[in-house]
Structures are given as structure tokens and as C-alpha cells.
N, C-alpha and C. Protein backbone atom coordinates (compact mmCIF):
# COMPACT_ATOMS: atom_id res chain seq x y z
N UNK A 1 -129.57 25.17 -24.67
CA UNK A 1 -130.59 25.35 -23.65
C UNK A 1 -131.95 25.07 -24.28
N UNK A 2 -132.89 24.41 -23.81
CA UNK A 2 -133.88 23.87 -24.28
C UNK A 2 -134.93 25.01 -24.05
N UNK A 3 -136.71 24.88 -24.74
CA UNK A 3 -136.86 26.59 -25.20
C UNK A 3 -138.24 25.90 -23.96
N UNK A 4 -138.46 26.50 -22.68
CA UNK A 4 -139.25 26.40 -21.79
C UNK A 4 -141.00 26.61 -22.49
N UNK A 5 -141.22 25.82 -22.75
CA UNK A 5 -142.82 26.39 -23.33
C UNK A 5 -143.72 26.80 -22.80
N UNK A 6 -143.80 26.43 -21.37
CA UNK A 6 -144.66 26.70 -20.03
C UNK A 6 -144.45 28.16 -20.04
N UNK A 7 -142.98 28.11 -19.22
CA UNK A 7 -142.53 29.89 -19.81
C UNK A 7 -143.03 30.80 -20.81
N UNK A 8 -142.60 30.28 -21.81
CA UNK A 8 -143.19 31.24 -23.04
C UNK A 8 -145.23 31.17 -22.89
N UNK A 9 -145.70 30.43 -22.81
CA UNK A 9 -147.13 30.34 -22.61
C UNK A 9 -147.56 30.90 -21.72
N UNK A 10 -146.99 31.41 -20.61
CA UNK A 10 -146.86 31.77 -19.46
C UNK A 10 -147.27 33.53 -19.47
N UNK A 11 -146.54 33.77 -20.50
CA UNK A 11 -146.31 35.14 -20.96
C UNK A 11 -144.71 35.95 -20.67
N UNK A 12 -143.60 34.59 -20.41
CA UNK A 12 -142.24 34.93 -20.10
C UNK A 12 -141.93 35.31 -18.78
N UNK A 13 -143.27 34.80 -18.03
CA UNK A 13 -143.13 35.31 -16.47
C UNK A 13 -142.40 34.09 -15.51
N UNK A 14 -141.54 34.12 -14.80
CA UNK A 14 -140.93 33.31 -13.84
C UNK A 14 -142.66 32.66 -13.03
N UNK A 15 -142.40 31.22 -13.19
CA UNK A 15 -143.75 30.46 -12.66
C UNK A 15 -143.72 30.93 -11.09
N UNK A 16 -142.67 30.60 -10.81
CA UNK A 16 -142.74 30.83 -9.02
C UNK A 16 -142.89 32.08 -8.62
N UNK A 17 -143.24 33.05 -9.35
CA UNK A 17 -143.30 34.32 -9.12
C UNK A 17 -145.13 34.37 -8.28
N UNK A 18 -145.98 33.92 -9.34
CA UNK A 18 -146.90 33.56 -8.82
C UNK A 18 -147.24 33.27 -7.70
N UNK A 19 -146.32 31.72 -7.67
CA UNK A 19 -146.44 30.54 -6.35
C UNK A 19 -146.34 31.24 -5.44
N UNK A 20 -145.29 32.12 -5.64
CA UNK A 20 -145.10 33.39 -4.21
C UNK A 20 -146.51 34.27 -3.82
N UNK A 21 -146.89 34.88 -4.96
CA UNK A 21 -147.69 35.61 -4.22
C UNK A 21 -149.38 34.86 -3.75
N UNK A 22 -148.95 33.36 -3.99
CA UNK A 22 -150.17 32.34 -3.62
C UNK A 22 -149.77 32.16 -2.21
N UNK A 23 -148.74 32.00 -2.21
CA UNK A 23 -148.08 32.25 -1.08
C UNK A 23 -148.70 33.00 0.42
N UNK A 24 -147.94 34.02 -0.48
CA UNK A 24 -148.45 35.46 0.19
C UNK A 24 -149.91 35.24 0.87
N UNK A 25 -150.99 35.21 -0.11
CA UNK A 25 -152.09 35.29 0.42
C UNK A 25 -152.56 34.14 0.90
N UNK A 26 -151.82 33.21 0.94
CA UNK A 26 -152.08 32.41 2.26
C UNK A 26 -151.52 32.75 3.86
N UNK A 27 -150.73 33.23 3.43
CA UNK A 27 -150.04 33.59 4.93
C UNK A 27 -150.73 35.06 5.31
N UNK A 28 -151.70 36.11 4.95
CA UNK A 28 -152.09 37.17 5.02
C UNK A 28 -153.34 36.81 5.56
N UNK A 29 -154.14 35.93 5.31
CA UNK A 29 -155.10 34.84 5.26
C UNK A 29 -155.22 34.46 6.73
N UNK A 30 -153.78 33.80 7.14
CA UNK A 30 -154.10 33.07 8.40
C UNK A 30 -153.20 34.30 9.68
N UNK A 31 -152.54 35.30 9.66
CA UNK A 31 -152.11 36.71 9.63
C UNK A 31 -152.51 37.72 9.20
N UNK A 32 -153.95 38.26 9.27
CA UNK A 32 -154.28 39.24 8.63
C UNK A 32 -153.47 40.92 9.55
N UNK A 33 -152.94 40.59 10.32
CA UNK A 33 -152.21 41.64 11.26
C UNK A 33 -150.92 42.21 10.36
N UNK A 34 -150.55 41.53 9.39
CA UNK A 34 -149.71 41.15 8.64
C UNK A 34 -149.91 42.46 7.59
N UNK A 35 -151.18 43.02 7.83
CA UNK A 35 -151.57 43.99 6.52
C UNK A 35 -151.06 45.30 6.93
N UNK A 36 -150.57 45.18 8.35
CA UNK A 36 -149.88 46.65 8.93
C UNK A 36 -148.65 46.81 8.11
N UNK A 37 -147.63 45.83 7.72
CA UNK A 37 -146.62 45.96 7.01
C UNK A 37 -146.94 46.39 5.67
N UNK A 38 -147.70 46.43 4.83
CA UNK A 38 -148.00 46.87 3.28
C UNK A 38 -148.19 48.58 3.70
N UNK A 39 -148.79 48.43 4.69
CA UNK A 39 -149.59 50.08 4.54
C UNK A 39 -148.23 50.59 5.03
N UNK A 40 -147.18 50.41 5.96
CA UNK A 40 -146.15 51.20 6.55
C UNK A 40 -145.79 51.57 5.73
N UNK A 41 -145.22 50.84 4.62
CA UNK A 41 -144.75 50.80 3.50
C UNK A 41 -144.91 51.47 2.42
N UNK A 42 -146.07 51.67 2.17
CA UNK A 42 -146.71 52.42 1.46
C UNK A 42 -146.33 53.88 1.89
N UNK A 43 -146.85 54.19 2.99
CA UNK A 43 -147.02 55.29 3.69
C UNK A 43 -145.23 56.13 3.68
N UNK A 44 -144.51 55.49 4.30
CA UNK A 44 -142.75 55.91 3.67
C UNK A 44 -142.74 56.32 2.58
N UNK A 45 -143.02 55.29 1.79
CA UNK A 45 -142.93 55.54 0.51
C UNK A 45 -143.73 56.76 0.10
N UNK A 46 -144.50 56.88 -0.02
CA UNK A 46 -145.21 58.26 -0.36
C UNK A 46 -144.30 59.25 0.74
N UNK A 47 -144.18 59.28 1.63
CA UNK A 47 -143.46 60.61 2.14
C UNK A 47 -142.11 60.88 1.14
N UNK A 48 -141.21 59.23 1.12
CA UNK A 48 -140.12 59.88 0.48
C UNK A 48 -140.09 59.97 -1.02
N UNK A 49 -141.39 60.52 -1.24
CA UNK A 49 -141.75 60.72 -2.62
C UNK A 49 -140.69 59.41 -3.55
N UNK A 50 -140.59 58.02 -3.16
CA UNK A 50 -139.62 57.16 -3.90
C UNK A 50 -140.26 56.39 -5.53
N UNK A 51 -141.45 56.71 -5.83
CA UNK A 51 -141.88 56.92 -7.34
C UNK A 51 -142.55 57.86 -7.67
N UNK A 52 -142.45 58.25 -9.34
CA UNK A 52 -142.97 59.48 -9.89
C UNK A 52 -144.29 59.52 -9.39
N UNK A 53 -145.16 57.99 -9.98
CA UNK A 53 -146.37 58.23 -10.26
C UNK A 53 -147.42 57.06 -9.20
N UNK A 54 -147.71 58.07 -8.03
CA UNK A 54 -148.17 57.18 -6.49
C UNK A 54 -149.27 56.13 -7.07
N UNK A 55 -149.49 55.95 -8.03
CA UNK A 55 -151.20 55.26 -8.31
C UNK A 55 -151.29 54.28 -8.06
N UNK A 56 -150.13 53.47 -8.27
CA UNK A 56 -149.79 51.64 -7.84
C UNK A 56 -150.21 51.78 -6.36
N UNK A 57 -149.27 52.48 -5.98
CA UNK A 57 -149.66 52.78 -4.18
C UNK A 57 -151.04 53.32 -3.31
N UNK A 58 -151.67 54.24 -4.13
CA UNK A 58 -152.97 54.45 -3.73
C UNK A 58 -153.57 53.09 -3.63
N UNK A 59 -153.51 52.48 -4.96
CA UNK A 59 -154.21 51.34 -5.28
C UNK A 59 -153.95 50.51 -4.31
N UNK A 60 -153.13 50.24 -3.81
CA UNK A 60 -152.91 48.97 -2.61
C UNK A 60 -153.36 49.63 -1.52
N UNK A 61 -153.14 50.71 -1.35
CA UNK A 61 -153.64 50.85 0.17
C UNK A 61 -155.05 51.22 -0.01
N UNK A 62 -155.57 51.30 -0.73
CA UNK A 62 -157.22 51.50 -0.86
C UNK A 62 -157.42 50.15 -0.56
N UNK A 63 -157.09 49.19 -1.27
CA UNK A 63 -157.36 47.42 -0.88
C UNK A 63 -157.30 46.92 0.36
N UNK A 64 -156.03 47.34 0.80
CA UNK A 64 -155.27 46.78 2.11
C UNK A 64 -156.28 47.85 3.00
N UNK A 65 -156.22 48.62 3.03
CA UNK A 65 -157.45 49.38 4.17
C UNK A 65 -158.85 48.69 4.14
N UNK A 66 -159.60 48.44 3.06
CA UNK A 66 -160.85 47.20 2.65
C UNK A 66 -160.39 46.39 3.41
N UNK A 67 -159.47 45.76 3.64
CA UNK A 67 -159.11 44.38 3.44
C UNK A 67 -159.36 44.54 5.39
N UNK A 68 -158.72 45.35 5.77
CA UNK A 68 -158.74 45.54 6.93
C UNK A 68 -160.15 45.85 7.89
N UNK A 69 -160.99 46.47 7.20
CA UNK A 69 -162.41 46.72 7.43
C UNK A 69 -163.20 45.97 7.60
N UNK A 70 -162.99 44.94 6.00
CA UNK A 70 -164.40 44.14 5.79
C UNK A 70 -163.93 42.68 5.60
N UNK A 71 -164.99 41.62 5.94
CA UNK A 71 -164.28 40.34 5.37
C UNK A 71 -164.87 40.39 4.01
N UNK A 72 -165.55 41.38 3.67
CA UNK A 72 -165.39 41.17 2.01
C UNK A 72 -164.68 41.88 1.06
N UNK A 73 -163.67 43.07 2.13
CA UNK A 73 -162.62 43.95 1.85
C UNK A 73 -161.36 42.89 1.53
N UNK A 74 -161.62 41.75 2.65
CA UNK A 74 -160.28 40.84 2.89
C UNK A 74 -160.51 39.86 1.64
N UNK A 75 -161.47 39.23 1.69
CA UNK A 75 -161.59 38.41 0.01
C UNK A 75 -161.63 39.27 -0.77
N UNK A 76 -161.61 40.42 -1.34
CA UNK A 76 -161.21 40.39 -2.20
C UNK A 76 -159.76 41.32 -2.93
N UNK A 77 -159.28 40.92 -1.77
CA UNK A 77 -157.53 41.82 -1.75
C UNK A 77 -157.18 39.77 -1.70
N UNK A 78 -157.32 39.24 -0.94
CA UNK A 78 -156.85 37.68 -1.66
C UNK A 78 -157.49 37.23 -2.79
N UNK A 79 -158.64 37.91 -3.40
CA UNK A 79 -159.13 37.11 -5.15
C UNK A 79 -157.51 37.84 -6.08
N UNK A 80 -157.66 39.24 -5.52
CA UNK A 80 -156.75 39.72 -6.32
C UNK A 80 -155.02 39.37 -6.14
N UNK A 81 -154.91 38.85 -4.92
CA UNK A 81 -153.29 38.44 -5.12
C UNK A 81 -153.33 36.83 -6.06
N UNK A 82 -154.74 36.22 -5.54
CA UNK A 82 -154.48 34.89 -6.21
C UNK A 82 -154.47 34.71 -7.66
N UNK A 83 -155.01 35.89 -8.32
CA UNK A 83 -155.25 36.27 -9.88
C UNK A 83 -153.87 36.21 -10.70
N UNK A 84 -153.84 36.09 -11.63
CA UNK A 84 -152.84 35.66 -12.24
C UNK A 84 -152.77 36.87 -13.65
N UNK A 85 -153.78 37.35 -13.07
CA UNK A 85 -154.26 38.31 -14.87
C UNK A 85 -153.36 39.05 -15.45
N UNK A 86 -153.64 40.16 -16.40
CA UNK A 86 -152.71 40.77 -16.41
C UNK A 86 -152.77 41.92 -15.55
N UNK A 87 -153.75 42.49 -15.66
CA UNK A 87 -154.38 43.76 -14.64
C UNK A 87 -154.03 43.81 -13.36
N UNK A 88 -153.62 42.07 -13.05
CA UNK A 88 -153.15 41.88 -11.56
C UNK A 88 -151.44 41.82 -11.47
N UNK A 89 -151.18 41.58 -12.91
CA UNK A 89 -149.74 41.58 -13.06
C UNK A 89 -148.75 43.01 -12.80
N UNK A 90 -149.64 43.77 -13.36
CA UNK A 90 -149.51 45.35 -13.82
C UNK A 90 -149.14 46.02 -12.29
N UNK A 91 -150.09 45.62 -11.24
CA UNK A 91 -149.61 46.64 -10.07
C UNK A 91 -149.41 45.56 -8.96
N UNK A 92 -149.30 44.30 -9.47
CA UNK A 92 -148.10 43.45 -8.80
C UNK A 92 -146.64 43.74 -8.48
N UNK A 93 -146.45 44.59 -10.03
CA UNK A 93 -144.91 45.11 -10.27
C UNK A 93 -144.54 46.17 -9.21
N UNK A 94 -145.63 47.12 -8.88
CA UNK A 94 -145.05 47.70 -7.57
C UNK A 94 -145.64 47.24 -6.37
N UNK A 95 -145.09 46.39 -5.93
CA UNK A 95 -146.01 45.62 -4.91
C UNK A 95 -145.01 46.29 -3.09
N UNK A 96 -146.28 46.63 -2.34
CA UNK A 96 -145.57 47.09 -1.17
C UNK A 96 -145.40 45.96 -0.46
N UNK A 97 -145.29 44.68 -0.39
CA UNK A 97 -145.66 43.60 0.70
C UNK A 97 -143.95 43.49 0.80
N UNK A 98 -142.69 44.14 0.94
CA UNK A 98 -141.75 44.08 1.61
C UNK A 98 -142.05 43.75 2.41
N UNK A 99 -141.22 42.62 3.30
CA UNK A 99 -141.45 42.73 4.80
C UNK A 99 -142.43 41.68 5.63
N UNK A 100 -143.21 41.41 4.69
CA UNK A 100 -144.37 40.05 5.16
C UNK A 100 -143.81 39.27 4.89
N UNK A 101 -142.94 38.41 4.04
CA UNK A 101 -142.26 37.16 4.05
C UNK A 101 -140.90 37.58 4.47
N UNK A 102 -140.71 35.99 5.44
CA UNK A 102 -139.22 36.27 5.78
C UNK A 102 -138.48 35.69 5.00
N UNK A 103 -136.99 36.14 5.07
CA UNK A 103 -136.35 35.82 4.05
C UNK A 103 -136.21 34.31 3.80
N UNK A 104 -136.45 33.67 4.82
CA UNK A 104 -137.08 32.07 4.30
C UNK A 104 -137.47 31.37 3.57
N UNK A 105 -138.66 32.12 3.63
CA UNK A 105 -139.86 32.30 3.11
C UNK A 105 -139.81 33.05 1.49
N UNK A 106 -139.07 33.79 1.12
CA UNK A 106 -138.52 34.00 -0.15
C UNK A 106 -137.80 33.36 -0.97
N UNK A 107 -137.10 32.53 0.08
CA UNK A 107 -135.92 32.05 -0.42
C UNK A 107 -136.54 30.55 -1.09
N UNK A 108 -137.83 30.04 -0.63
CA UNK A 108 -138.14 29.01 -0.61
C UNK A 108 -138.28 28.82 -2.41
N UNK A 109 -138.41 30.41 -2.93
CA UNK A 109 -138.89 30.75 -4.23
C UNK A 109 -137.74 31.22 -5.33
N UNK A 110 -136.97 31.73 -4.82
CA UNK A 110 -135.77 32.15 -5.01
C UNK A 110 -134.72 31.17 -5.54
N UNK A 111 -134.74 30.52 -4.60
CA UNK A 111 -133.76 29.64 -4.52
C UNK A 111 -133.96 28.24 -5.47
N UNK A 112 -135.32 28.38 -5.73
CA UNK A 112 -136.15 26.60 -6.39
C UNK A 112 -136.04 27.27 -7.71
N UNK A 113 -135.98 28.48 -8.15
CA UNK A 113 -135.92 29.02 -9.54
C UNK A 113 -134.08 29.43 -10.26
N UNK A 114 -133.56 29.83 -9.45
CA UNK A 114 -132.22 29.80 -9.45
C UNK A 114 -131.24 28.55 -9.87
N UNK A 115 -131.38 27.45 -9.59
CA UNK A 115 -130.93 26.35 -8.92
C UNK A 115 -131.31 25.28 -9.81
């Protein structure tokens, strides 16, 4: 198997992982109604107490509520999905956006990395 260098330069992160959430904030972008699904989500989740430590989750729904308010709430909940950083990587990992892409629409990412 040949040694992916992009990959490794990358920081060992799946490329299309990204593409997805470029994705994402394009389709949130032209659907901003779309931001009701993160917060539901969120909101379950905190009832069924389903992680130790809620902070990932505060953190998004503090955004996603901005995002909903202001158009400068909304740029900058899309600077931050389009970011690639690490800081953006970090509470990417618990990301509530279940539910905004259809499985299509996942698959488009899924499936091109698999394959």
C-alpha cells in the first residue's frame, strides 16, 4: 500500500471529511431553517444526559443560536465550519448536525472515500 502524503500532511485526517463539512455550510447557507435540526439535537442530547462533559454542546448551540439572530451570527458559524484548524477540528468531533444531510448527501462522501 503506497504511504498517502496528502494524508499524513493533512494531519491523518480523512480529506473528505472536510469536503463534507464545506459541504455542510453550503447547504446551511442556502437553508438556514436547517439550523433547527443542530439545536433539537443538542437539546435531547443534553436531556439524555448522552456525554459526560456538555461543553462541545454549549458551544454549538451558543453559535447556532448567533447564527440564527444575526447575519454576522450566521458568518461566522460558516467561517467556523469552513475552517480547517485545529480548534475547529476539536469540537467538530462532537458535532450535532445529525440530520441536515441526507443520507445522499453523506453518502456522496462516504462512499468516494471507501471505494
Amino acid at each position: 500500500m503506497a504511504i498517502d502524503e496528502a494524508f499524513i500532511r493533512d494531519g491523518g485526517q480523512n480529506p473528505l471529511i472536510f469536503q463534507r463539512w464545506l459541504f455542510l455550510a453550503d447547504k446551511l447557507e442556502r437553508k438556514p431553517e436547517l439550523l433547527s435540526i443542530p439545536l433539537e439535537n443538542i437539546e435531547r442530547w443534553l436531556a439524555e444526559d448522552r456525554i459526560g462533559n456538555p461543553w462541545a454542546l454549549h458551544a454549538w448551540s451558543g453559535m447556532i443560536t448567533a447564527a440564527q439572530s444575526s447575519d454576522s451570527g450566521m458568518v461566522e458559524l460558516l467561517d467556523f465550519l469552513r475552517n480547517d484548524g485545529e480548534k475547529e477540528r476539536q469540537l467538530k468531533s462532537c458535532s450535532p448536525f445529525a440530520g441536515v444531510l441526507t443520507r445522499d448527501e453523506r453518502d456522496l462522501f462516504t462512499c468516494a472515500w471507501t471505494h
